[in-house]
PDB file of N, CA and C in Angstrom:
ATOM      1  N   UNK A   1      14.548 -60.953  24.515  1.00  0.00           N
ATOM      2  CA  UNK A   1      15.049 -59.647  24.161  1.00  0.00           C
ATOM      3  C   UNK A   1      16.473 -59.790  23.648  1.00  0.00           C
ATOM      4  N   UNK A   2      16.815 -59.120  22.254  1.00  0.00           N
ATOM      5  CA  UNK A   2      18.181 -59.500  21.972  1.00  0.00           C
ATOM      6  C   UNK A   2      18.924 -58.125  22.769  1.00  0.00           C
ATOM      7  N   UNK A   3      20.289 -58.377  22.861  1.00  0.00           N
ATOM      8  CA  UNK A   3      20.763 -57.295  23.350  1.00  0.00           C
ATOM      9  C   UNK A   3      21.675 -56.901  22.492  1.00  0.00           C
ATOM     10  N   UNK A   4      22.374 -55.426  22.243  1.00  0.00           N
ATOM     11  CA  UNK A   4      23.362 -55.322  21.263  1.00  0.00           C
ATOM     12  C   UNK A   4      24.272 -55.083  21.822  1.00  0.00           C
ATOM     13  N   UNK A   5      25.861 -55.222  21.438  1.00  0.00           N
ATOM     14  CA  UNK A   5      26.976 -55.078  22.364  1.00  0.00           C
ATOM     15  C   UNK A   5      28.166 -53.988  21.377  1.00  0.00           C
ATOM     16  N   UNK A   6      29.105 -53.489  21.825  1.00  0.00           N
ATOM     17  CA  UNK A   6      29.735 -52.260  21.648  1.00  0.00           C
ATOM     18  C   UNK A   6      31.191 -52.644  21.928  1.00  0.00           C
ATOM     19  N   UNK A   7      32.170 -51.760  21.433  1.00  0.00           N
ATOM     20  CA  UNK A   7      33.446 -51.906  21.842  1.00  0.00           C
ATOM     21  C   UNK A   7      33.832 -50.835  22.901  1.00  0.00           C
ATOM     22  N   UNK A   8      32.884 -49.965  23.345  1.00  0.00           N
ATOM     23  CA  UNK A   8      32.746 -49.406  24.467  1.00  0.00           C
ATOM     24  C   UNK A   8      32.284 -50.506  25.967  1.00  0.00           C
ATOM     25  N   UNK A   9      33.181 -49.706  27.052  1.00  0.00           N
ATOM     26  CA  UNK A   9      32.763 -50.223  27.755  1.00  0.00           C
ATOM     27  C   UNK A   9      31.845 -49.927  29.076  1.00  0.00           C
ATOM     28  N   UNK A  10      30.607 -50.394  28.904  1.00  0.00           N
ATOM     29  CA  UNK A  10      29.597 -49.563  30.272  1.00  0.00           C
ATOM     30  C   UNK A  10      28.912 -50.617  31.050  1.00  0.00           C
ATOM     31  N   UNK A  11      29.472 -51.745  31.072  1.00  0.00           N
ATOM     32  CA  UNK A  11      28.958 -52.733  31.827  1.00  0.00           C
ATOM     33  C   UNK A  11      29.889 -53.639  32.710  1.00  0.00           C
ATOM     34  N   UNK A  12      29.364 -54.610  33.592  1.00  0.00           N
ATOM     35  CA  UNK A  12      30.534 -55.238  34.085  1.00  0.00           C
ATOM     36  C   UNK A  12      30.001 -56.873  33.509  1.00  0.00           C
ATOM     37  N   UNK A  13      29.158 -57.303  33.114  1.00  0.00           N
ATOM     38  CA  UNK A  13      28.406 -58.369  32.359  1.00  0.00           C
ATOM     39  C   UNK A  13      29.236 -58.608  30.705  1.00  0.00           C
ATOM     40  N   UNK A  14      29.558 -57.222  30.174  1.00  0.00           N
ATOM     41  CA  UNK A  14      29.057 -57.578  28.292  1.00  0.00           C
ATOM     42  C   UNK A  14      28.209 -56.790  27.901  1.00  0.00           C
ATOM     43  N   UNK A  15      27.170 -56.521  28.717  1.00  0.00           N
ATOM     44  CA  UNK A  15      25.743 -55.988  28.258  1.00  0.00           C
ATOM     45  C   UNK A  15      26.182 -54.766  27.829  1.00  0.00           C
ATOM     46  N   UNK A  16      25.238 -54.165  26.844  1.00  0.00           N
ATOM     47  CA  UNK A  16      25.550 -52.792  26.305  1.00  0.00           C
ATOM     48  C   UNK A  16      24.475 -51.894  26.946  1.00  0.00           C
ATOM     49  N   UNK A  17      24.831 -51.386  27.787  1.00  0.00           N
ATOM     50  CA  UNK A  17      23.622 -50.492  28.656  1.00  0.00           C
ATOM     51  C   UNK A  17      22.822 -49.690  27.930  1.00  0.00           C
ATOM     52  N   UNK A  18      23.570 -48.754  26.797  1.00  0.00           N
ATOM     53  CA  UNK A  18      23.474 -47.936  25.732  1.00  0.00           C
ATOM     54  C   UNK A  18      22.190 -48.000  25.157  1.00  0.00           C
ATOM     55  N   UNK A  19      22.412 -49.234  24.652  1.00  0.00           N
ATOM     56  CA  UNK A  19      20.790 -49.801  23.883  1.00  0.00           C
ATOM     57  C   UNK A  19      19.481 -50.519  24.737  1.00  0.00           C
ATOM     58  N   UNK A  20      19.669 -50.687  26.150  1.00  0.00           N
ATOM     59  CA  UNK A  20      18.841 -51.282  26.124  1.00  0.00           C
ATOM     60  C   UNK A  20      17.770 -50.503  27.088  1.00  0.00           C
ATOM     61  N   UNK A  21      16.089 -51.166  27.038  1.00  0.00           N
ATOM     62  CA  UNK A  21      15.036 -49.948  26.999  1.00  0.00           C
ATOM     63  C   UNK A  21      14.898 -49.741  28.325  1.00  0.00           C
ATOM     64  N   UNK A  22      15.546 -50.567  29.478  1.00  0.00           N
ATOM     65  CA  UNK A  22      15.241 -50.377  30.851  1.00  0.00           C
ATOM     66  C   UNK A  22      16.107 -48.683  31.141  1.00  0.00           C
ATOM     67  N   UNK A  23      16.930 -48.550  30.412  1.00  0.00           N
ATOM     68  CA  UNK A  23      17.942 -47.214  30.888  1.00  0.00           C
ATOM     69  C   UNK A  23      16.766 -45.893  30.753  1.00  0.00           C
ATOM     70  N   UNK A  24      16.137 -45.954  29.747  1.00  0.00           N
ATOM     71  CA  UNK A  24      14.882 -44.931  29.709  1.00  0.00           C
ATOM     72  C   UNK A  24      13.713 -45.210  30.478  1.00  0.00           C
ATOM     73  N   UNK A  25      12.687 -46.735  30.437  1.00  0.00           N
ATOM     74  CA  UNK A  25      11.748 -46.726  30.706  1.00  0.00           C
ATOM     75  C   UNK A  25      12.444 -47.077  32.602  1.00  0.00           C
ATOM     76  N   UNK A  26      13.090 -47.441  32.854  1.00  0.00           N
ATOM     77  CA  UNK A  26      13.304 -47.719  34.503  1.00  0.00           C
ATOM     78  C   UNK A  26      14.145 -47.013  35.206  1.00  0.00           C
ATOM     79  N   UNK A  27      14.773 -45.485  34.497  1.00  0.00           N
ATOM     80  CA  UNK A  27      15.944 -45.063  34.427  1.00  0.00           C
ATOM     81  C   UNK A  27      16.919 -45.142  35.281  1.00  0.00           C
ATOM     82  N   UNK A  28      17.107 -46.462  34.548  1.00  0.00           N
ATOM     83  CA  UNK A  28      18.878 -47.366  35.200  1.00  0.00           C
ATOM     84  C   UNK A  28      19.784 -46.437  34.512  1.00  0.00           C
ATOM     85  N   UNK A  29      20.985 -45.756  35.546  1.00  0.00           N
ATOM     86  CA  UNK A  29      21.522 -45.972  35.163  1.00  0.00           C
ATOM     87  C   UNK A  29      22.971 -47.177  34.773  1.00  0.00           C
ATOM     88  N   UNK A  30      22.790 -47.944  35.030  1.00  0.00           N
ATOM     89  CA  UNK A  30      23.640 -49.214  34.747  1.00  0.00           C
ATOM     90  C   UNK A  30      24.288 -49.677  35.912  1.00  0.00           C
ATOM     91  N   UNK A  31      25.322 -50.722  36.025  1.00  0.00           N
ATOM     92  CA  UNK A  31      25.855 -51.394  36.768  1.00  0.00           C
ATOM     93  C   UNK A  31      26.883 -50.605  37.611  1.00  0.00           C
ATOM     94  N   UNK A  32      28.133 -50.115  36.516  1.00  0.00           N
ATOM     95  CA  UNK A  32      29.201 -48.817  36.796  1.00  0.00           C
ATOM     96  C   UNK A  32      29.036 -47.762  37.058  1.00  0.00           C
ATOM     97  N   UNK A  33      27.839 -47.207  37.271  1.00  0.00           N
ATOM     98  CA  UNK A  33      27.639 -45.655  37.243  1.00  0.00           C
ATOM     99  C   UNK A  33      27.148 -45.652  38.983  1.00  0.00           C
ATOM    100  N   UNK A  34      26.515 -47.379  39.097  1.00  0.00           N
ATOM    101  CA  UNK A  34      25.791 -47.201  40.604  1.00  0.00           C
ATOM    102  C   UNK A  34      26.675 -48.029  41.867  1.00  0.00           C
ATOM    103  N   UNK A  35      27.752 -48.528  41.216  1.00  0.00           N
ATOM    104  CA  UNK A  35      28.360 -49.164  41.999  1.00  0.00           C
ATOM    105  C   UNK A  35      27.625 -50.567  41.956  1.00  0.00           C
ATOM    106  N   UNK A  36      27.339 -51.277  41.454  1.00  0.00           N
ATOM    107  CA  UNK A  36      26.359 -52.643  41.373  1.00  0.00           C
ATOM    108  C   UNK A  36      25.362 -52.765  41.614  1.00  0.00           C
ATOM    109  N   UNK A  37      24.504 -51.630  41.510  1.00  0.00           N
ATOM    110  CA  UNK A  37      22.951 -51.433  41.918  1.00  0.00           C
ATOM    111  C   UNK A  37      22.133 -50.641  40.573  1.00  0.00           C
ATOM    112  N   UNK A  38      21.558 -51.455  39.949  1.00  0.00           N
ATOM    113  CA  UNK A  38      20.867 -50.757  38.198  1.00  0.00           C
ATOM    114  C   UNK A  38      19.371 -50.982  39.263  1.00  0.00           C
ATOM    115  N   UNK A  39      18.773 -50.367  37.878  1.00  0.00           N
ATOM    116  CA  UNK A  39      17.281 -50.186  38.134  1.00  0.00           C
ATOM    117  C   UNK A  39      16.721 -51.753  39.254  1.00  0.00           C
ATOM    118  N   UNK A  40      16.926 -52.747  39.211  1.00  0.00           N
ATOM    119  CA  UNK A  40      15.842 -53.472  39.981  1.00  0.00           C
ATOM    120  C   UNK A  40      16.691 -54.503  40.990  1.00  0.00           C
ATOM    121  N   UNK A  41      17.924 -53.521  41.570  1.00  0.00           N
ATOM    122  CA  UNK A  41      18.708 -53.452  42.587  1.00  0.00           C
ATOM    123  C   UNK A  41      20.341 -54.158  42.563  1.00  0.00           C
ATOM    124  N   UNK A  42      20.476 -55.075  43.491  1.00  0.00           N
ATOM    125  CA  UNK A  42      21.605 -55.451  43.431  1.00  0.00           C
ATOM    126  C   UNK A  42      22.433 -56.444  42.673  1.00  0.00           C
ATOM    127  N   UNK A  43      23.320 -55.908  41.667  1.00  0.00           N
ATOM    128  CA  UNK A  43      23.943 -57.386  40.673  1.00  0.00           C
ATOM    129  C   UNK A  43      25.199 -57.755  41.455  1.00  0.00           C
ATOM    130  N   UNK A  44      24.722 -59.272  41.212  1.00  0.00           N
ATOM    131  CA  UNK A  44      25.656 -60.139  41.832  1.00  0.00           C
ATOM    132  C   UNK A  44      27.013 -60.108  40.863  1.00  0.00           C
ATOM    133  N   UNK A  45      26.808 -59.896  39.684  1.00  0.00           N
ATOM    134  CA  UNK A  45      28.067 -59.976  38.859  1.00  0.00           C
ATOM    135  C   UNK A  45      28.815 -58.451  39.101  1.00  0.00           C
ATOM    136  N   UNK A  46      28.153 -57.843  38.769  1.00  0.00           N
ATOM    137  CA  UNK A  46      28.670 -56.283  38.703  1.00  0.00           C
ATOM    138  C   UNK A  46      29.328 -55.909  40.570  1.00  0.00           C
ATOM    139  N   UNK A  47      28.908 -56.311  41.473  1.00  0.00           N
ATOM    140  CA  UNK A  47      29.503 -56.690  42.867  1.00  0.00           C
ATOM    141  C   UNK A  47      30.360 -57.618  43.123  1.00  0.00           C
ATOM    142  N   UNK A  48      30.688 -57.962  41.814  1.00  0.00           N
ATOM    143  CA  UNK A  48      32.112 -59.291  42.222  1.00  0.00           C
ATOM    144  C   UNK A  48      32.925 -58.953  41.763  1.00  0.00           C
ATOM    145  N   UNK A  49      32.503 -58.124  40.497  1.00  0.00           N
ATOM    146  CA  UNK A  49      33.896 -57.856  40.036  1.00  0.00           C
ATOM    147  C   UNK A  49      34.167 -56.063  40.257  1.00  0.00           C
ATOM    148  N   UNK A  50      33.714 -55.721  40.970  1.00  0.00           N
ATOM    149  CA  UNK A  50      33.819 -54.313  41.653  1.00  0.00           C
ATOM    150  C   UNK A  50      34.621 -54.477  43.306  1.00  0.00           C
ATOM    151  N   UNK A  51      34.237 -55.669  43.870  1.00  0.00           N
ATOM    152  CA  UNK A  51      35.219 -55.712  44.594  1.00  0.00           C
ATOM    153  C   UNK A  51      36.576 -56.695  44.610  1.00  0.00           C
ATOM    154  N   UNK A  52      36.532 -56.979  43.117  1.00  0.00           N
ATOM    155  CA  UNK A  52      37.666 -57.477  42.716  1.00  0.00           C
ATOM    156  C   UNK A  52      38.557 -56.500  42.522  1.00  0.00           C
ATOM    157  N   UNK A  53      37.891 -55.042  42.061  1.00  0.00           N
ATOM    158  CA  UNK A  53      39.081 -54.147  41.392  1.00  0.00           C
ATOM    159  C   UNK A  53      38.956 -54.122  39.939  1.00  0.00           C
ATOM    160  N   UNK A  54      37.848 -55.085  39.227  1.00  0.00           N
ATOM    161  CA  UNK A  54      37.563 -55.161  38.142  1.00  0.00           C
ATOM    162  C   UNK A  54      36.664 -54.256  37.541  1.00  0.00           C
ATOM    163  N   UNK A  55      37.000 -53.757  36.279  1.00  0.00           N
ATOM    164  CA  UNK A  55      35.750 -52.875  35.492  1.00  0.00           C
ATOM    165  C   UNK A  55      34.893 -53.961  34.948  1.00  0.00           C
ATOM    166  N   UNK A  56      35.122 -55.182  34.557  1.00  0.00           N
ATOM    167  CA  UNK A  56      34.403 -55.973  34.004  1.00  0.00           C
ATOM    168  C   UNK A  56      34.961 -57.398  33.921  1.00  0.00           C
ATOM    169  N   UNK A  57      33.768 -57.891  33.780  1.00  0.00           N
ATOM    170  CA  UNK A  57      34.221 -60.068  33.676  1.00  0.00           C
ATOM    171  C   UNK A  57      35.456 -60.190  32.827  1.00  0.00           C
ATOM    172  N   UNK A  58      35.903 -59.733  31.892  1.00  0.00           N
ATOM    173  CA  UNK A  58      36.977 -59.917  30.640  1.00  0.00           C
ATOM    174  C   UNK A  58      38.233 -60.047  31.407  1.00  0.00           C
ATOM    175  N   UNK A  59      37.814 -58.836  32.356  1.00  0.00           N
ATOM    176  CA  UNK A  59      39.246 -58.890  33.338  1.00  0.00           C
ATOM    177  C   UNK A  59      39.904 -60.076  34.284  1.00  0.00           C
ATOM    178  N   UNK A  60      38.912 -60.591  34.569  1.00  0.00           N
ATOM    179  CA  UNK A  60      38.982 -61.442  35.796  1.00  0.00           C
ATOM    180  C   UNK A  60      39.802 -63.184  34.897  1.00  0.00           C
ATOM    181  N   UNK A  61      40.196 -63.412  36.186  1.00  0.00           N
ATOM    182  CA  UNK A  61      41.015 -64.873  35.278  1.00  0.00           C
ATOM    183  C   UNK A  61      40.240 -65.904  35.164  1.00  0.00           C
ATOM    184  N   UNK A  62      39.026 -65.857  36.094  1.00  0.00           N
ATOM    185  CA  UNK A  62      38.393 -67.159  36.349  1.00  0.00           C
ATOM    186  C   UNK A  62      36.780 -66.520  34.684  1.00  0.00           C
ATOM    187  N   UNK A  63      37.156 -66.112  34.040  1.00  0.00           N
ATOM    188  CA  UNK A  63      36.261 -65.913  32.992  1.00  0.00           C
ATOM    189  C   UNK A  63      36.270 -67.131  31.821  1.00  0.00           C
ATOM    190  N   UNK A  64      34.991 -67.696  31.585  1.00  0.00           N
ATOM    191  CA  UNK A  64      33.749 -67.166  32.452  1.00  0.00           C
ATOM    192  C   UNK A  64      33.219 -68.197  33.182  1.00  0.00           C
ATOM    193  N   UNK A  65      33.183 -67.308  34.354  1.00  0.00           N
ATOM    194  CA  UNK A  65      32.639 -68.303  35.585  1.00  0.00           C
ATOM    195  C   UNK A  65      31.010 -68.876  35.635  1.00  0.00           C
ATOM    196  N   UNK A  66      31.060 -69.814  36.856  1.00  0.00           N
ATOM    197  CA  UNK A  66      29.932 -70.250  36.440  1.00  0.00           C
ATOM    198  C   UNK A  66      28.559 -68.836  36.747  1.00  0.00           C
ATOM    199  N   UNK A  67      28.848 -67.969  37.586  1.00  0.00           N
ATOM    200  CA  UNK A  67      27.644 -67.028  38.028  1.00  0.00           C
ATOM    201  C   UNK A  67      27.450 -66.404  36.417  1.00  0.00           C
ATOM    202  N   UNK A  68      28.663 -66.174  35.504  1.00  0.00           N
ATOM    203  CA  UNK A  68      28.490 -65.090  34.328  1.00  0.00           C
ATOM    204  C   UNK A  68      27.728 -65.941  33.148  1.00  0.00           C
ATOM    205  N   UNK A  69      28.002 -67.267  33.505  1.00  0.00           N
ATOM    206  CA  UNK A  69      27.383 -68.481  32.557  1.00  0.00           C
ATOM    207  C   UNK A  69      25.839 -68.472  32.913  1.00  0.00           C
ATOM    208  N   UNK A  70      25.478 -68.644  33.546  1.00  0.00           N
ATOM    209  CA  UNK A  70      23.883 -68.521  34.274  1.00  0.00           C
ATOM    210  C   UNK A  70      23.522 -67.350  33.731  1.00  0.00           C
ATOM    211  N   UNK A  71      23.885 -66.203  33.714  1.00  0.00           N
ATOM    212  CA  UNK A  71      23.619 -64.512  33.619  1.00  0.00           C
ATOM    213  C   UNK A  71      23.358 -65.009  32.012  1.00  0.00           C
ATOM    214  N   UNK A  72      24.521 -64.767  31.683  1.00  0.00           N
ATOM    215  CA  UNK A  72      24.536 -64.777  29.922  1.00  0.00           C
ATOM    216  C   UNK A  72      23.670 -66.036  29.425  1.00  0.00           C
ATOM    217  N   UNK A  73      23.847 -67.405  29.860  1.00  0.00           N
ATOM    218  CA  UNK A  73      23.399 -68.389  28.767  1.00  0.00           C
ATOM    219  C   UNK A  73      21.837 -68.581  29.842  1.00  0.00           C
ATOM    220  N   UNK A  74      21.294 -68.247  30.662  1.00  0.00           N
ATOM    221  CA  UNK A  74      19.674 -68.197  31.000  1.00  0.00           C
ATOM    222  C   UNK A  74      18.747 -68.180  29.727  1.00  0.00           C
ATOM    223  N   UNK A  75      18.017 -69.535  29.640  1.00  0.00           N
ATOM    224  CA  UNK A  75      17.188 -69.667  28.269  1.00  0.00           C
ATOM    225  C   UNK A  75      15.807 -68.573  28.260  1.00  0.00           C
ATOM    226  N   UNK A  76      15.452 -68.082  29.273  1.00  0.00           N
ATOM    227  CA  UNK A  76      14.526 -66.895  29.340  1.00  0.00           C
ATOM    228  C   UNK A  76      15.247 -65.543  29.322  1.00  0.00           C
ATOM    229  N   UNK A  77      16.018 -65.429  29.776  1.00  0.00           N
ATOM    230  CA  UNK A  77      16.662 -64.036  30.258  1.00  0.00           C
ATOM    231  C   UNK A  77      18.074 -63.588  29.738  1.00  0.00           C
ATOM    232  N   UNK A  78      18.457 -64.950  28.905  1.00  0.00           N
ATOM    233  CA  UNK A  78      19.993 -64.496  28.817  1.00  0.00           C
ATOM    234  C   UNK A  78      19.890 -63.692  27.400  1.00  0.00           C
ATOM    235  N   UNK A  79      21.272 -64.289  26.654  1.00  0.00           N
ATOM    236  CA  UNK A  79      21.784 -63.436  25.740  1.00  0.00           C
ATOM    237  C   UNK A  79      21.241 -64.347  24.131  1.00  0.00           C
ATOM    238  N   UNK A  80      21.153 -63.427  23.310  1.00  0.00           N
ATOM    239  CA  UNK A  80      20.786 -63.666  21.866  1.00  0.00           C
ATOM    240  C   UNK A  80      21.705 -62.975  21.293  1.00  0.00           C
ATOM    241  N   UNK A  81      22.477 -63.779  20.476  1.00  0.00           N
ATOM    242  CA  UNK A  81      22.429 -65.162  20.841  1.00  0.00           C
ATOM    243  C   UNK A  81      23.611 -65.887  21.994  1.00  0.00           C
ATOM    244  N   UNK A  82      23.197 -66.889  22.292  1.00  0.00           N
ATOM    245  CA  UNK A  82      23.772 -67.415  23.997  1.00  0.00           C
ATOM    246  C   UNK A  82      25.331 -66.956  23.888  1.00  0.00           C
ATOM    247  N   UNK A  83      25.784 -66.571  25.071  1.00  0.00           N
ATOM    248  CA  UNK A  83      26.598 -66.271  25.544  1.00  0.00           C
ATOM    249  C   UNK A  83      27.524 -65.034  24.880  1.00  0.00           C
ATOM    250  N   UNK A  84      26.697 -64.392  24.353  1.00  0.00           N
ATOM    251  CA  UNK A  84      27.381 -63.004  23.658  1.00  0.00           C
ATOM    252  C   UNK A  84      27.746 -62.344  24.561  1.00  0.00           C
ATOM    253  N   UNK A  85      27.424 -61.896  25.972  1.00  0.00           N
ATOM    254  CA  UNK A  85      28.061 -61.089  26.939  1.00  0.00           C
ATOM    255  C   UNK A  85      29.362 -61.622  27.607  1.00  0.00           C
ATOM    256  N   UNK A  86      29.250 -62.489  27.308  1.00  0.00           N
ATOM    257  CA  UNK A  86      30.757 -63.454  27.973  1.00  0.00           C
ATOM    258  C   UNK A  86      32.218 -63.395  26.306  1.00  0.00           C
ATOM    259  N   UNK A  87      31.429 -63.091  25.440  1.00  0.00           N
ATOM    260  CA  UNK A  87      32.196 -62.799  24.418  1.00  0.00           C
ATOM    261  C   UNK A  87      32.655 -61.546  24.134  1.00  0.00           C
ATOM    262  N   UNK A  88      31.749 -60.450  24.658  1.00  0.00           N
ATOM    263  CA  UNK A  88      31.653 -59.046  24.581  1.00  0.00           C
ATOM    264  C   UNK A  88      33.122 -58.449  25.964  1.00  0.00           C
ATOM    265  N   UNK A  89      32.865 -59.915  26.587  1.00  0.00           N
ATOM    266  CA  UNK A  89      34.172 -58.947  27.649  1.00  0.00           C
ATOM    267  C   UNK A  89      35.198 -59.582  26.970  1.00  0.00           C
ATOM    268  N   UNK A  90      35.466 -61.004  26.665  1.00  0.00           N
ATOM    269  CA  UNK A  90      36.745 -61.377  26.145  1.00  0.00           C
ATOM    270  C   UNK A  90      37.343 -60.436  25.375  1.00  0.00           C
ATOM    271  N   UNK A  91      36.111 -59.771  24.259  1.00  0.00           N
ATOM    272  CA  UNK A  91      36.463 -58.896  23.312  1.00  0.00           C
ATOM    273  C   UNK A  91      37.716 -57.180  23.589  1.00  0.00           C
ATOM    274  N   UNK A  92      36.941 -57.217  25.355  1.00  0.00           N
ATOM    275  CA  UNK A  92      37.257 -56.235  25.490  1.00  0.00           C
ATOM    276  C   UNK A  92      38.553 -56.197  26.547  1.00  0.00           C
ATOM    277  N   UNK A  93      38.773 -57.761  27.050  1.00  0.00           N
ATOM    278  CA  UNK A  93      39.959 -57.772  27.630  1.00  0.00           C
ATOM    279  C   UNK A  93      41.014 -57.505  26.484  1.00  0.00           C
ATOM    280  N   UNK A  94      41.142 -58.029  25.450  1.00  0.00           N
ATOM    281  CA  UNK A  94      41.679 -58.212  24.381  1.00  0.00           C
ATOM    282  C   UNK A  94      42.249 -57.011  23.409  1.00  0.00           C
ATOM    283  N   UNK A  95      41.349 -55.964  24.170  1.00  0.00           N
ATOM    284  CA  UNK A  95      41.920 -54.402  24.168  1.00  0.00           C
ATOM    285  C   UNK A  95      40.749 -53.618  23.606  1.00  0.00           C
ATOM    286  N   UNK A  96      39.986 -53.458  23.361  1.00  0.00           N
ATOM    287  CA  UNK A  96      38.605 -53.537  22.306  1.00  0.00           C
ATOM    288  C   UNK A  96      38.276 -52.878  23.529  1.00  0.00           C
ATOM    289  N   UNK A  97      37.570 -51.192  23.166  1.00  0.00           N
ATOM    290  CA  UNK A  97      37.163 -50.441  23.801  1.00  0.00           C
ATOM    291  C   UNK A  97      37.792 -49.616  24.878  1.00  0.00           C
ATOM    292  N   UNK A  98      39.331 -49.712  25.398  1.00  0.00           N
ATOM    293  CA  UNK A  98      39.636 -49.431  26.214  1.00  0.00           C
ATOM    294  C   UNK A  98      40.250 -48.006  25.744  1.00  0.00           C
TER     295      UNK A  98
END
């Protein structure tokens, strides 16, 4: 599944919640809206950096760590293309969307 990414920010990953089909068909609403709990329960990323004080990975110094590397570059599950969500926060530490 490719994902598309935004200079908005609604994730704590990169991910663009916006576009993708779980928000309708599973109605997630996302990572930030639930406190680290989307449709098919608890994210380990979105819970690390929520009790960091963080809105998202971009923020954090240790970016990108190895848990956000696994998330994003996963050859079944991650990002198309690899590691776009780990680029999507740099983007947005960088001031992009805020």
């Amino acid at each position: 599944m490719a994902f598309t990414f935004t200079e908005k920010i609604d994730s704590c990953c990169g991910l663009h919640c916006t576009g993708c089909e779980f928000k309708e068909t599973h109605g997630c609403k996302g990572c930030l809206e639930t406190g680290g709990h989307p449709f098919y329960g608890e994210c380990s990323i979105a819970l690390c950096c929520l009790s960091k004080g963080l809105t998202h990975c971009g923020e954090c110094e240790d970016i990108p760590c190895e848990k956000l590397m696994q998330w994003s570059c996963d050859p079944e599950q991650g990002d198309s293309p690899v590691g776009a969500r780990i680029n999507q926060c740099i983007r947005w530490a960088r001031g992009a969307g805020k």
